[in-house]
C-alpha atoms as a PDB file:
ATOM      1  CA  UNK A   1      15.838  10.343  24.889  1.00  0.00           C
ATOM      2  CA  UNK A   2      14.150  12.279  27.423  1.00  0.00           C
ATOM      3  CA  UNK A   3      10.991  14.871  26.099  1.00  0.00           C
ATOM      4  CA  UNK A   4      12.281  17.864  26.074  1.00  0.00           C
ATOM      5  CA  UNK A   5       9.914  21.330  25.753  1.00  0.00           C
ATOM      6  CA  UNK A   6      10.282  23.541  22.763  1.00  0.00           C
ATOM      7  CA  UNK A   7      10.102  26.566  25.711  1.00  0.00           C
ATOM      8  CA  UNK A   8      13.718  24.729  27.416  1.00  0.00           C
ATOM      9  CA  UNK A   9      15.217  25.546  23.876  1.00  0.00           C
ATOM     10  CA  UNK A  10      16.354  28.807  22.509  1.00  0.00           C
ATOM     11  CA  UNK A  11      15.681  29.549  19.321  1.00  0.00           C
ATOM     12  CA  UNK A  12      18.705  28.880  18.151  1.00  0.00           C
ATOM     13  CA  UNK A  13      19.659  25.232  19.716  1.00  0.00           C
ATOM     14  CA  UNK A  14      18.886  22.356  18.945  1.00  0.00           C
ATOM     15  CA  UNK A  15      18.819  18.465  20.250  1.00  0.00           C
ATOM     16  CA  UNK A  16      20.486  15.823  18.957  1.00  0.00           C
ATOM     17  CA  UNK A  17      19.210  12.143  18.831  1.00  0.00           C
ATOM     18  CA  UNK A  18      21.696   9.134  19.941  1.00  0.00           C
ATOM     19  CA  UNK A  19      19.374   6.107  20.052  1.00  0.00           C
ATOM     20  CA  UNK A  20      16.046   6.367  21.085  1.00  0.00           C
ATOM     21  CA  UNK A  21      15.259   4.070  24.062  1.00  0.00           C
ATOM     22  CA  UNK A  22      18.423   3.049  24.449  1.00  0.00           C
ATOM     23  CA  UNK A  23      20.033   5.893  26.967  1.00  0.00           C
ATOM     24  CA  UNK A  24      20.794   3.945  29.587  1.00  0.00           C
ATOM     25  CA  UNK A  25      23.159   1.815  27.402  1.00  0.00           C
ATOM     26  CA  UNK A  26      25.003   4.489  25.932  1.00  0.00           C
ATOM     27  CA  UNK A  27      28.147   3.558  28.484  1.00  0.00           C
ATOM     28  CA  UNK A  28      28.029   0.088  26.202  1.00  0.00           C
ATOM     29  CA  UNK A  29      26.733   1.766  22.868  1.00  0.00           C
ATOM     30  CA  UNK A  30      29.976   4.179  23.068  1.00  0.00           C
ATOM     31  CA  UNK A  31      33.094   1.592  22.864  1.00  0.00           C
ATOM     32  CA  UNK A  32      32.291   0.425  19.183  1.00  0.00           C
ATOM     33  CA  UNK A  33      31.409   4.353  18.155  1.00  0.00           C
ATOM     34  CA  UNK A  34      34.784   4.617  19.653  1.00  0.00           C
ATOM     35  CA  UNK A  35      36.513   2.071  18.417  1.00  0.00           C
ATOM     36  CA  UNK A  36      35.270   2.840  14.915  1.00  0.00           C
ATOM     37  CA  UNK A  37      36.119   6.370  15.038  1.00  0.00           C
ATOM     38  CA  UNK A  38      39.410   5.415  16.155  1.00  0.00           C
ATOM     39  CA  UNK A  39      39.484   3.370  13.084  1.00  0.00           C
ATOM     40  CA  UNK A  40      38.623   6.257  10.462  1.00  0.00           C
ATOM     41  CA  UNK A  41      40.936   8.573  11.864  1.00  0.00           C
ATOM     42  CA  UNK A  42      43.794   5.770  11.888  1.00  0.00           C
ATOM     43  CA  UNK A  43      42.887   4.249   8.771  1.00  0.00           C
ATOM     44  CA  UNK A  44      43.212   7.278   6.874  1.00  0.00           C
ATOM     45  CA  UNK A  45      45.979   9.114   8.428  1.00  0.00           C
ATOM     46  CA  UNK A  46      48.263   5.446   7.735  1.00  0.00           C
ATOM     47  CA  UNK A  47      46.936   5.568   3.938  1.00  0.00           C
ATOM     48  CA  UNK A  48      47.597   9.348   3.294  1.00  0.00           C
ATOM     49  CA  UNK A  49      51.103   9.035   5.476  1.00  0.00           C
ATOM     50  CA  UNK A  50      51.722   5.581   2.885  1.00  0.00           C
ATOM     51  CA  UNK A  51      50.773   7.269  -0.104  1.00  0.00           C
ATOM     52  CA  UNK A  52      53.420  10.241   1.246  1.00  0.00           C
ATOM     53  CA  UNK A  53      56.491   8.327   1.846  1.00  0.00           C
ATOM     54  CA  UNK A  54      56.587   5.836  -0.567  1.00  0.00           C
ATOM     55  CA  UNK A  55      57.894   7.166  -3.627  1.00  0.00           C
ATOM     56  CA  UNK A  56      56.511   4.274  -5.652  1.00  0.00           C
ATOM     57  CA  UNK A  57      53.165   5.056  -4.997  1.00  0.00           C
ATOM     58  CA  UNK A  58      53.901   8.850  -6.472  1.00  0.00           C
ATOM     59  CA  UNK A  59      51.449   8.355  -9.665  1.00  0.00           C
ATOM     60  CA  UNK A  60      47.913   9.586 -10.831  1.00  0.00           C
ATOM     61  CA  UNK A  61      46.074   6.316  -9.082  1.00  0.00           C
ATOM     62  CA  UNK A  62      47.493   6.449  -5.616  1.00  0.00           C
ATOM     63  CA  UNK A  63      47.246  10.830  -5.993  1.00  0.00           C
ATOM     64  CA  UNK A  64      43.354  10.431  -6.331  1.00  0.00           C
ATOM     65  CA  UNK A  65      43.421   7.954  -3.485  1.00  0.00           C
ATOM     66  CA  UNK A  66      44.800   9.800  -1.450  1.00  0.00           C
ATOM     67  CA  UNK A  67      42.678  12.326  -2.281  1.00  0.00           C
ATOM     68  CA  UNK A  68      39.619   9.909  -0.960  1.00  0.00           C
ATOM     69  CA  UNK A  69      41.414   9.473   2.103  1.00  0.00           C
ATOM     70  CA  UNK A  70      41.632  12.756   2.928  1.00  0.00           C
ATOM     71  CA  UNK A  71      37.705  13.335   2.521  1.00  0.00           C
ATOM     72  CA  UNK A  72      37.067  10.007   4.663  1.00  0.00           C
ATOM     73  CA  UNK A  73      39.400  11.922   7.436  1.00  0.00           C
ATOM     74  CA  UNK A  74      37.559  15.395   7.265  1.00  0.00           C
ATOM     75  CA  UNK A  75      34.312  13.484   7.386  1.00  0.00           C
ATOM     76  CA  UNK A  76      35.259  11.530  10.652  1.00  0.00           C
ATOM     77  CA  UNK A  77      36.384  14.849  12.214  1.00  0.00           C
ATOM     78  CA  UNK A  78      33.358  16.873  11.576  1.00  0.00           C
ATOM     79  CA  UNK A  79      30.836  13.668  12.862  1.00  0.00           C
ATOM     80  CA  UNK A  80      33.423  12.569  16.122  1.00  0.00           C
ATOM     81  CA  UNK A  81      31.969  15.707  18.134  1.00  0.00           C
ATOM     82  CA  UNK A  82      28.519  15.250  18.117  1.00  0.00           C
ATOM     83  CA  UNK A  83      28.071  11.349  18.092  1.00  0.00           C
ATOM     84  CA  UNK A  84      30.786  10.568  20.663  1.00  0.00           C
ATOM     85  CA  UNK A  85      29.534  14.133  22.561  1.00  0.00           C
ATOM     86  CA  UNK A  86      25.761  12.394  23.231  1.00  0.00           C
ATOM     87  CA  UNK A  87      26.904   8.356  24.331  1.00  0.00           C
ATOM     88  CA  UNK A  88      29.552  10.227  26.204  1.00  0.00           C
ATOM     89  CA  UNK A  89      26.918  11.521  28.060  1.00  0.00           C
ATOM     90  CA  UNK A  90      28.612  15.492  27.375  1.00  0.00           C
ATOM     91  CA  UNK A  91      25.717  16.944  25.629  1.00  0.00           C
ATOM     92  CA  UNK A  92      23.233  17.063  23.432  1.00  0.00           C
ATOM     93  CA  UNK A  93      22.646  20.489  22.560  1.00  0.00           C
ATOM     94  CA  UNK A  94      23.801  21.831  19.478  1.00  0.00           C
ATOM     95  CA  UNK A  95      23.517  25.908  18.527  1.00  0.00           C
ATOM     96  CA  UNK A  96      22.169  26.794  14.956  1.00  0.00           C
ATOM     97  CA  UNK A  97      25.764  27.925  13.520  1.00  0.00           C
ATOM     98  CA  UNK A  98      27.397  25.067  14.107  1.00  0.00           C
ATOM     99  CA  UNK A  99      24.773  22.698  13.446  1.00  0.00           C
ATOM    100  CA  UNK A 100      25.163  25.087  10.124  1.00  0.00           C
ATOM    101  CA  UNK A 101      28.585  24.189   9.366  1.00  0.00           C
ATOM    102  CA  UNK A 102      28.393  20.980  10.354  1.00  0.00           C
ATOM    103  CA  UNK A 103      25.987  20.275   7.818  1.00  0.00           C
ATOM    104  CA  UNK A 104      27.817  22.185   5.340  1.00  0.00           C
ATOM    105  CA  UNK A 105      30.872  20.027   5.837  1.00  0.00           C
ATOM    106  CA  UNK A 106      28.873  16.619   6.139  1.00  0.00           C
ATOM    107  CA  UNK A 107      27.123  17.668   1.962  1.00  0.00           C
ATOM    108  CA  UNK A 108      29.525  18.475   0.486  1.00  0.00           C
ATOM    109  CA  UNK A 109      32.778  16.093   1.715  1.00  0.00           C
ATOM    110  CA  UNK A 110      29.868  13.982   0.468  1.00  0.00           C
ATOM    111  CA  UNK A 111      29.728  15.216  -2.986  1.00  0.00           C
ATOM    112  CA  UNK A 112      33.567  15.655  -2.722  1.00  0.00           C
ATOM    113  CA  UNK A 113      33.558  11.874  -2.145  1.00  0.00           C
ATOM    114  CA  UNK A 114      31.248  11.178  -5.406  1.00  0.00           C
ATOM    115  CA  UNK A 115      33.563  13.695  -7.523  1.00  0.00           C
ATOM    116  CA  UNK A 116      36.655  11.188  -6.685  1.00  0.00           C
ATOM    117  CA  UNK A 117      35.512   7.878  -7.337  1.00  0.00           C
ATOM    118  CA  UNK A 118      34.518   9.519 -10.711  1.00  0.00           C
ATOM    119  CA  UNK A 119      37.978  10.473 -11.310  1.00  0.00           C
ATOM    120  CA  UNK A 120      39.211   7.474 -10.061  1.00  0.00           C
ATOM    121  CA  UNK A 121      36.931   5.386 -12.395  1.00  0.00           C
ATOM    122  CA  UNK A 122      38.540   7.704 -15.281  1.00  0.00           C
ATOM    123  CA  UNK A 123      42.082   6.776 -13.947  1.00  0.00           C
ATOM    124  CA  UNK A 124      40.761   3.379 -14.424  1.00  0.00           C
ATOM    125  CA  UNK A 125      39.411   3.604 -17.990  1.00  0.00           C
ATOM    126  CA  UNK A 126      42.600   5.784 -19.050  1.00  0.00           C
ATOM    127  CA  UNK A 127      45.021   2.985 -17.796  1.00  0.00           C
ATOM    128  CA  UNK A 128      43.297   0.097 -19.318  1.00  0.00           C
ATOM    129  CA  UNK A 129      42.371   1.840 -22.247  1.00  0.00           C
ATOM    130  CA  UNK A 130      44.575   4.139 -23.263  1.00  0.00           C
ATOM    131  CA  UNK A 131      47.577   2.677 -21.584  1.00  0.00           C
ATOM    132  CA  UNK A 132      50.605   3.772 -23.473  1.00  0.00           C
ATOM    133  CA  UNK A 133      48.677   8.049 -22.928  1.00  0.00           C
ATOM    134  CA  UNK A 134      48.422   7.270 -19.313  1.00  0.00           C
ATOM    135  CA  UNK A 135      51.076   9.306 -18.198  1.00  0.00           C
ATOM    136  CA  UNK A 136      50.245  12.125 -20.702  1.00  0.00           C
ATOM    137  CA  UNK A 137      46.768  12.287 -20.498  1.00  0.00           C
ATOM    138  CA  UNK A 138      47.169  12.223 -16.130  1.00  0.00           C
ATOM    139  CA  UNK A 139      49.922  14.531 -15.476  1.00  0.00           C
ATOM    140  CA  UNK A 140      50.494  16.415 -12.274  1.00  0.00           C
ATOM    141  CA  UNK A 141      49.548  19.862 -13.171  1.00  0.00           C
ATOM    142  CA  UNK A 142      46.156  17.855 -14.805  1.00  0.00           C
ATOM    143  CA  UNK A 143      45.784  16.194 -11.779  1.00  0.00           C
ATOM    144  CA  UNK A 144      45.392  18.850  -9.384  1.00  0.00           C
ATOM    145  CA  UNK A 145      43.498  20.981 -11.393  1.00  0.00           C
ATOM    146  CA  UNK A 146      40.534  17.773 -11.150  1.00  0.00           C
ATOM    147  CA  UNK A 147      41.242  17.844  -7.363  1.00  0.00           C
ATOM    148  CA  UNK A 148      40.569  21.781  -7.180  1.00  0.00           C
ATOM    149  CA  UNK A 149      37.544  21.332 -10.037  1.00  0.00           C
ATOM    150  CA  UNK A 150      35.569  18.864  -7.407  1.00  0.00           C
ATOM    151  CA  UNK A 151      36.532  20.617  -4.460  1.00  0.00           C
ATOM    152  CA  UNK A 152      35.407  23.828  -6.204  1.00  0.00           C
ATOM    153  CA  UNK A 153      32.307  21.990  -7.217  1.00  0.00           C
ATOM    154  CA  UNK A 154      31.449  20.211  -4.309  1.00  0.00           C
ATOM    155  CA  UNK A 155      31.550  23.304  -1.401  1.00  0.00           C
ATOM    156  CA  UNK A 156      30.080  26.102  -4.297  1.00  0.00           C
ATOM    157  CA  UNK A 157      27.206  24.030  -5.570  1.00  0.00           C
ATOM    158  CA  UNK A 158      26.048  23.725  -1.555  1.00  0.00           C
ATOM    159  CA  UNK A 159      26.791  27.286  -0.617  1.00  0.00           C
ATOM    160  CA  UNK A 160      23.252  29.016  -1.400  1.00  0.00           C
ATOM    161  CA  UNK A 161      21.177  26.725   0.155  1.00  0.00           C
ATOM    162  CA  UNK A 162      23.176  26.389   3.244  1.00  0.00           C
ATOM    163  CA  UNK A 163      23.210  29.931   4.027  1.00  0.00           C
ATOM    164  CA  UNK A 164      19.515  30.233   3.634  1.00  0.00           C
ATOM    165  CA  UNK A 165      19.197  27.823   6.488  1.00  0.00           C
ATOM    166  CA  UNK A 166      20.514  30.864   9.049  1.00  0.00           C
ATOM    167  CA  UNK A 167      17.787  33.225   8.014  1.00  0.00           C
ATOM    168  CA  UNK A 168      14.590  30.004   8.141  1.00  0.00           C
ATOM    169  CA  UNK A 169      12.259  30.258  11.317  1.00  0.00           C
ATOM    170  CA  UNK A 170      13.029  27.102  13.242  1.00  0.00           C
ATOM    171  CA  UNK A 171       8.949  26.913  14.741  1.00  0.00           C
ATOM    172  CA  UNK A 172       8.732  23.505  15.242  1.00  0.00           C
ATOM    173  CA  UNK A 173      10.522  21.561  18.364  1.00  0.00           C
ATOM    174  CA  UNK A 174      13.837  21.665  17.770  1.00  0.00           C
ATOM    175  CA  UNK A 175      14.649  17.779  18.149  1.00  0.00           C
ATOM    176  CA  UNK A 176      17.104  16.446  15.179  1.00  0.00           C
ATOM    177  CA  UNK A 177      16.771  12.885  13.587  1.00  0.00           C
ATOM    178  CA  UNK A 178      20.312  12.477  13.805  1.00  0.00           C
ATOM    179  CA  UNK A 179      23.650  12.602  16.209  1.00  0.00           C
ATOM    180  CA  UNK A 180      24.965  14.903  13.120  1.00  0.00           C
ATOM    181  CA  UNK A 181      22.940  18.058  11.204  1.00  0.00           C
ATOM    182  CA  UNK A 182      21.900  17.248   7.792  1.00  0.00           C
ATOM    183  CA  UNK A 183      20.053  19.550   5.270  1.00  0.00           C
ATOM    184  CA  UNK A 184      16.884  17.599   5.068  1.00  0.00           C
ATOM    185  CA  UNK A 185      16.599  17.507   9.248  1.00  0.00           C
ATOM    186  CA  UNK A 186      16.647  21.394   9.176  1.00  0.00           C
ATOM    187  CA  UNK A 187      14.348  21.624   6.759  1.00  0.00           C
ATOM    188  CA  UNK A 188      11.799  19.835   8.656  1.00  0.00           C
ATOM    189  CA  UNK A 189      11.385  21.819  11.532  1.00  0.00           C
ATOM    190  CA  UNK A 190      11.487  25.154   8.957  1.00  0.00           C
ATOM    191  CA  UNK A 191       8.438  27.235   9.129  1.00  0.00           C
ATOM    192  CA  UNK A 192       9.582  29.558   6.248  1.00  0.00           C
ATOM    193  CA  UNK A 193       9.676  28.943   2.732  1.00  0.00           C
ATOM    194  CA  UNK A 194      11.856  25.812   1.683  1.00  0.00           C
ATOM    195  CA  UNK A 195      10.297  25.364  -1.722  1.00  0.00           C
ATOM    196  CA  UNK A 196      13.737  26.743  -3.103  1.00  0.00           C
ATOM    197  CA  UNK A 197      15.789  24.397  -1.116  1.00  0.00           C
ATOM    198  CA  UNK A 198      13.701  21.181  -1.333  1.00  0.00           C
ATOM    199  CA  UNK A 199      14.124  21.857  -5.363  1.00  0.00           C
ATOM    200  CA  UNK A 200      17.729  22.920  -5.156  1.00  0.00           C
ATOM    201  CA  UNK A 201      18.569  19.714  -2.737  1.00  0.00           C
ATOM    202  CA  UNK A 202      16.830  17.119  -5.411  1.00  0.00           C
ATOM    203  CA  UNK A 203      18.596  19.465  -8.583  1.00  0.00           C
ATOM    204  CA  UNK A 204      22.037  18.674  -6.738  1.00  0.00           C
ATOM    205  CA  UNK A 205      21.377  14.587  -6.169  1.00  0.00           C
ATOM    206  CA  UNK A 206      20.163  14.570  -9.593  1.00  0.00           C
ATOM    207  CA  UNK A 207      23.184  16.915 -10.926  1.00  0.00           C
ATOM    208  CA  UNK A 208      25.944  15.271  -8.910  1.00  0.00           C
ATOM    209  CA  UNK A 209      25.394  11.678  -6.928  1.00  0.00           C
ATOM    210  CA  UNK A 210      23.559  10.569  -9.530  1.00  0.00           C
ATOM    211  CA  UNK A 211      25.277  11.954 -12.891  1.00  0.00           C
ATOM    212  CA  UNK A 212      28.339  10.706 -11.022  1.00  0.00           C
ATOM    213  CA  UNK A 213      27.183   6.917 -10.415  1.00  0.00           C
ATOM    214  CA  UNK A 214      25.889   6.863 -14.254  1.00  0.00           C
ATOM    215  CA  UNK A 215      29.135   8.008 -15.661  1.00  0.00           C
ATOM    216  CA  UNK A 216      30.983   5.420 -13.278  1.00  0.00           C
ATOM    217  CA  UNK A 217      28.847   2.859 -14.529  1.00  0.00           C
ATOM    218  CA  UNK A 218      29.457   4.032 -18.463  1.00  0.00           C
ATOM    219  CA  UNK A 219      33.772   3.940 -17.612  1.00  0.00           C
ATOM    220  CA  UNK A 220      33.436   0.541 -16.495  1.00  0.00           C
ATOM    221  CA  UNK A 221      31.053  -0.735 -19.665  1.00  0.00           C
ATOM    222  CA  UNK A 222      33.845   0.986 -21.776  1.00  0.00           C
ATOM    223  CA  UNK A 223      36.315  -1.148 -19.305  1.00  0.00           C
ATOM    224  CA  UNK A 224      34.582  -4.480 -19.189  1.00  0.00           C
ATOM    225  CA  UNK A 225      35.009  -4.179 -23.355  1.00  0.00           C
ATOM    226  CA  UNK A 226      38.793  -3.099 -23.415  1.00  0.00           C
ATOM    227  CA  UNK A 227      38.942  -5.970 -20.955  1.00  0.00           C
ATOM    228  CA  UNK A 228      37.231  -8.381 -22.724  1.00  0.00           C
ATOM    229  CA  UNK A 229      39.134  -7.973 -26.129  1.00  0.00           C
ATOM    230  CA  UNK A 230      42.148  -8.927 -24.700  1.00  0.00           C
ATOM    231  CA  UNK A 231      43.558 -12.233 -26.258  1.00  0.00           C
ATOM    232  CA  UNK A 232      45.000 -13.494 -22.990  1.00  0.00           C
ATOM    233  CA  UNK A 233      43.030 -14.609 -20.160  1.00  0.00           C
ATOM    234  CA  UNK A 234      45.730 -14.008 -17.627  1.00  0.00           C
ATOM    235  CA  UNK A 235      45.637 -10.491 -18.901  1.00  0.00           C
ATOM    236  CA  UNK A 236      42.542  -9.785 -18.764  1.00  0.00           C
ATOM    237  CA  UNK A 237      41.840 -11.289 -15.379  1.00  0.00           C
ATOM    238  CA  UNK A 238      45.138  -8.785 -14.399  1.00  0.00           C
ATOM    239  CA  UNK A 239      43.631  -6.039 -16.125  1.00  0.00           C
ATOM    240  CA  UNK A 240      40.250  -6.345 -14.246  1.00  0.00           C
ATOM    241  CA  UNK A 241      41.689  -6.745 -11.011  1.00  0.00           C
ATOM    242  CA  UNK A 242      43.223  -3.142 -11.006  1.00  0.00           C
ATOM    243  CA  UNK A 243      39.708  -2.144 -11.085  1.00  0.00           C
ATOM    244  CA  UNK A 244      38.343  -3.998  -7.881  1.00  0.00           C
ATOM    245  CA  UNK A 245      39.527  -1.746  -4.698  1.00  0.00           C
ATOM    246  CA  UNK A 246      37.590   1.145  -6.622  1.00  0.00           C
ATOM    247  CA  UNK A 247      34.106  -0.941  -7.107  1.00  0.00           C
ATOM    248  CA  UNK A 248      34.492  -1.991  -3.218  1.00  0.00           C
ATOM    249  CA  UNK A 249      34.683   1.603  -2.643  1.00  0.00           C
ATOM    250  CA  UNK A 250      31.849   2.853  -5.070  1.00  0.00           C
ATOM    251  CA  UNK A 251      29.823   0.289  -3.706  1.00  0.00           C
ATOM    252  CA  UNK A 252      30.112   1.080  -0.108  1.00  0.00           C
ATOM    253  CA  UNK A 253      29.733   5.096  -1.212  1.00  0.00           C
ATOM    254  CA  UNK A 254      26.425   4.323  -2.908  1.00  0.00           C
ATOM    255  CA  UNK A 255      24.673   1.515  -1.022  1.00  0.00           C
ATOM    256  CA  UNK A 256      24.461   3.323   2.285  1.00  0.00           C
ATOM    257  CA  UNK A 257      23.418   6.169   0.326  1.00  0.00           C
ATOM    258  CA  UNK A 258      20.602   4.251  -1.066  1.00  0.00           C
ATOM    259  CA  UNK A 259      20.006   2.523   1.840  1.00  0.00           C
ATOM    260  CA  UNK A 260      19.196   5.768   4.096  1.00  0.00           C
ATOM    261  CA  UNK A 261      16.739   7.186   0.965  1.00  0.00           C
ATOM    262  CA  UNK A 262      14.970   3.723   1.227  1.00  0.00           C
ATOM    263  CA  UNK A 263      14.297   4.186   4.897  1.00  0.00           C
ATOM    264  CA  UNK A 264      13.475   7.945   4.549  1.00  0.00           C
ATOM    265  CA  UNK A 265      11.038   7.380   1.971  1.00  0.00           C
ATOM    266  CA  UNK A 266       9.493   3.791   3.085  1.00  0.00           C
ATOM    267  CA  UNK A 267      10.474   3.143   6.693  1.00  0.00           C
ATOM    268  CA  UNK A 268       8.345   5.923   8.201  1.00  0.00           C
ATOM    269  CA  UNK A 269       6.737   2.954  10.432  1.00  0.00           C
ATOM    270  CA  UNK A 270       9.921   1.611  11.599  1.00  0.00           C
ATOM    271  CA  UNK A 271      11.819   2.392  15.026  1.00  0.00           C
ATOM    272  CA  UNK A 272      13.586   5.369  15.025  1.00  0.00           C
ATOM    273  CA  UNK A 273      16.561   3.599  16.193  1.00  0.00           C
ATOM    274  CA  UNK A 274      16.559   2.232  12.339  1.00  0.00           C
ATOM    275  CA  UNK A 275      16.799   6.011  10.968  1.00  0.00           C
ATOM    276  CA  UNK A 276      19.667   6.932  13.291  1.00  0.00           C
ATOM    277  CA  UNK A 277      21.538   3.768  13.224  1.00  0.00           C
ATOM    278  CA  UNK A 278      21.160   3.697   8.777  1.00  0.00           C
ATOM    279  CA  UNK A 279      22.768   7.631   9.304  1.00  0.00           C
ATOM    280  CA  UNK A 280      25.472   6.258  11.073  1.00  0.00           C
ATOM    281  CA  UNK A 281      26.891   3.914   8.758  1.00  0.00           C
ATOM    282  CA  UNK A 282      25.781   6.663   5.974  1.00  0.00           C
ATOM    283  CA  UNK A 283      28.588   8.847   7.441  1.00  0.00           C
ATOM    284  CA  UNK A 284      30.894   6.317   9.082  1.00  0.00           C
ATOM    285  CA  UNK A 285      30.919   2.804   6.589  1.00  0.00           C
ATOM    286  CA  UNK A 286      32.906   4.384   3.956  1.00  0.00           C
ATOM    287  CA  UNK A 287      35.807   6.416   5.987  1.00  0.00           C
ATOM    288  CA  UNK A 288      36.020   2.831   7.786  1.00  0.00           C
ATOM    289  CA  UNK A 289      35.782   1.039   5.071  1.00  0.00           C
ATOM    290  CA  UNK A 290      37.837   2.434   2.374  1.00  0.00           C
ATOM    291  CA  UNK A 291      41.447   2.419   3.771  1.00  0.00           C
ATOM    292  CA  UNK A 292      40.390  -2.014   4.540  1.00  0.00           C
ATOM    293  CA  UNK A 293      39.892  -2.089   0.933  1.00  0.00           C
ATOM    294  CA  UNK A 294      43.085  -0.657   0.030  1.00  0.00           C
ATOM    295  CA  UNK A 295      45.679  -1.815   2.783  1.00  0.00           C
ATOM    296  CA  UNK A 296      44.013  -5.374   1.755  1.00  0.00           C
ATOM    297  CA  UNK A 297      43.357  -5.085  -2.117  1.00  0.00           C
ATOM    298  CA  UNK A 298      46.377  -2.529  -3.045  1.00  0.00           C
ATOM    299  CA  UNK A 299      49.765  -4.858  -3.114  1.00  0.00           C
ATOM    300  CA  UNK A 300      52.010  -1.624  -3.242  1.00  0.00           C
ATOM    301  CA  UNK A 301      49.952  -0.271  -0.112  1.00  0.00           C
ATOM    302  CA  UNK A 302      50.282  -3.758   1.819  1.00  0.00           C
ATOM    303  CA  UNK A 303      53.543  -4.561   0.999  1.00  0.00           C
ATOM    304  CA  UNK A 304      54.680  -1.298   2.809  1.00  0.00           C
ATOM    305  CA  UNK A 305      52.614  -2.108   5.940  1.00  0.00           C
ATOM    306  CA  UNK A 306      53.751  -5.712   6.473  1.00  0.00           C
ATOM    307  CA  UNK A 307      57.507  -3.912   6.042  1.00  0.00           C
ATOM    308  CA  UNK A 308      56.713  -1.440   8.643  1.00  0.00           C
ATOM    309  CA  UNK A 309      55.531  -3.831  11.275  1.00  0.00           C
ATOM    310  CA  UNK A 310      58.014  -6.001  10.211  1.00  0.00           C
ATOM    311  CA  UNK A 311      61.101  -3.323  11.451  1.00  0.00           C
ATOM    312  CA  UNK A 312      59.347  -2.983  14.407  1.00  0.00           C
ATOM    313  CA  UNK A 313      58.804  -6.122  15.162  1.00  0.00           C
ATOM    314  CA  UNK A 314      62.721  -7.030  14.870  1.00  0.00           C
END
């Protein structure tokens, strides 16, 4: 990226990074950002659009799914602007409010994204479980009030210290880390007071991501002991598989996740190509990977696509 003077910005844009060093290819770099993209938005519109028309799929499990769909959409269309804006060569500039509300939209479709693999691990635990108070337990009513609870807690929790980021002085040069906004970035180039935010940010990982993971990890020790006093090995081998579309998907949530802190907090040596290449698949591995898992691991999901391209086919 070319150096750009602090005195060519106004105070309230700022500069996006693509990949460091690597302008000139950013023709090349944009077809797989494209492709992928195209993937996310696809992906996810054929799951939700599944999920709609089939009536078998009309239960608690494929509800909450669809639910993680929809965040892997949003989270595609709030990113597609800004990454495919700089390789497209369209800009790089980005003013304060929207940098704002991208980053609002970015934290907390993130923490919406947590908040549903938690209810999907207690889907989980209440149909292996608690099988014959599945239907009970996991009614519809019951089953959108969870849906407006994380929403609710997801987009609240984030409010405050969003809105404090309009009213920081922005003194240092106003060059992001990232093709996207994210909390942290702003916070770097603050000159005011961020104490409250910096505590606020690492109350909310503590509160949320990781109280999330922990109590995923707990419904699937209660799981792997249902599981495991079952008589029957076919059973239990039956029972467990129900359960592996949602690890794929809490371990592609929570590895890039990982991933980025590790090169935040450690890689300060390495290229910055590294920092803006781990944000990428931060934001884009799990809207691309999720509906794979599903279309691939989910038989009721599959079996509808093969008889879809099947009609068309004939």
């Amino acid at each position: 990226m070319s150096v750009w003077s602090d005195s060519k910005i106004s105070n309230s844009t700022f500069l996006l990074t693509g990949f460091p060093g690597l302008e000139k290819h950013y023709p090349w770099i944009s077809i797989p950002f494209s492709c992928i993209y195209v993937m996310v938005l696809a992906g996810n519109f054929l799951v939700l659009h599944v999920i709609r028309t089939e009536p078998s799929l009309h239960e608690p499990m494929f509800y909450f799914l669809a639910m993680l769909a929809l965040t892997d959409l949003c989270m595609g269309l709030s990113t597609v602007h800004t990454v495919l804006g700089i390789l497209w060569g369209l800009s790089q500039e980005i003013g304060l409010n929207t940098c704002i509300a991208q980053t609002f939209f970015i934290h907390g479709l993130s923490c919406m994204e947590s908040g549903i693999l938690l209810a999907m691990a207690f889907d989980r635990f209440t149909a292996i479980c608690n099988p014959l108070r599945y239907t009970t337990i996991l009614t519809n009513a019951r089953i959108i009030k969870i849906g407006v609870a994380i929403f609710a807690r997801s987009f609240l929790s984030i409010t405050v210290p969003i809105v404090r980021l309009k009213f920081f002085y922005y003194c240092r040069p106003h060059i992001l880390s990232h093709s996207f906004c994210l909390h942290q970035d702003l916070l770097r180039l603050a000159c005011s007071d961020i104490r409250f935010n910096s505590f606020y940010a690492l109350a909310l990982v503590i509160c949320i991501t990781f109280l999330d993971s922990v109590l995923i990890l707990i419904s699937y020790v209660l799981i792997l002991k249902s599981v495991l006093a079952i008589a029957s090995q076919e059973e239990r081998l039956k029972s467990f598989q129900t359960c592996v579309s949602h690890l794929c998907a809490v371990l592609v949530f929570y590895i890039p996740i990982i991933g980025l802190t590790m090169v935040h907090r450690f890689g300060k040596h390495l290229s910055p190509v590294v920092h803006v290449l781990m944000g990428n698949i931060y934001i884009l591995f799990p809207p691309l990977i999720n509906p794979i898992i599903y279309s691939v691991k989910t038989q009721q999901i599959r079996s509808k696509i093969k008889r879809w391209f099947t009609l068309k086919n004939n």
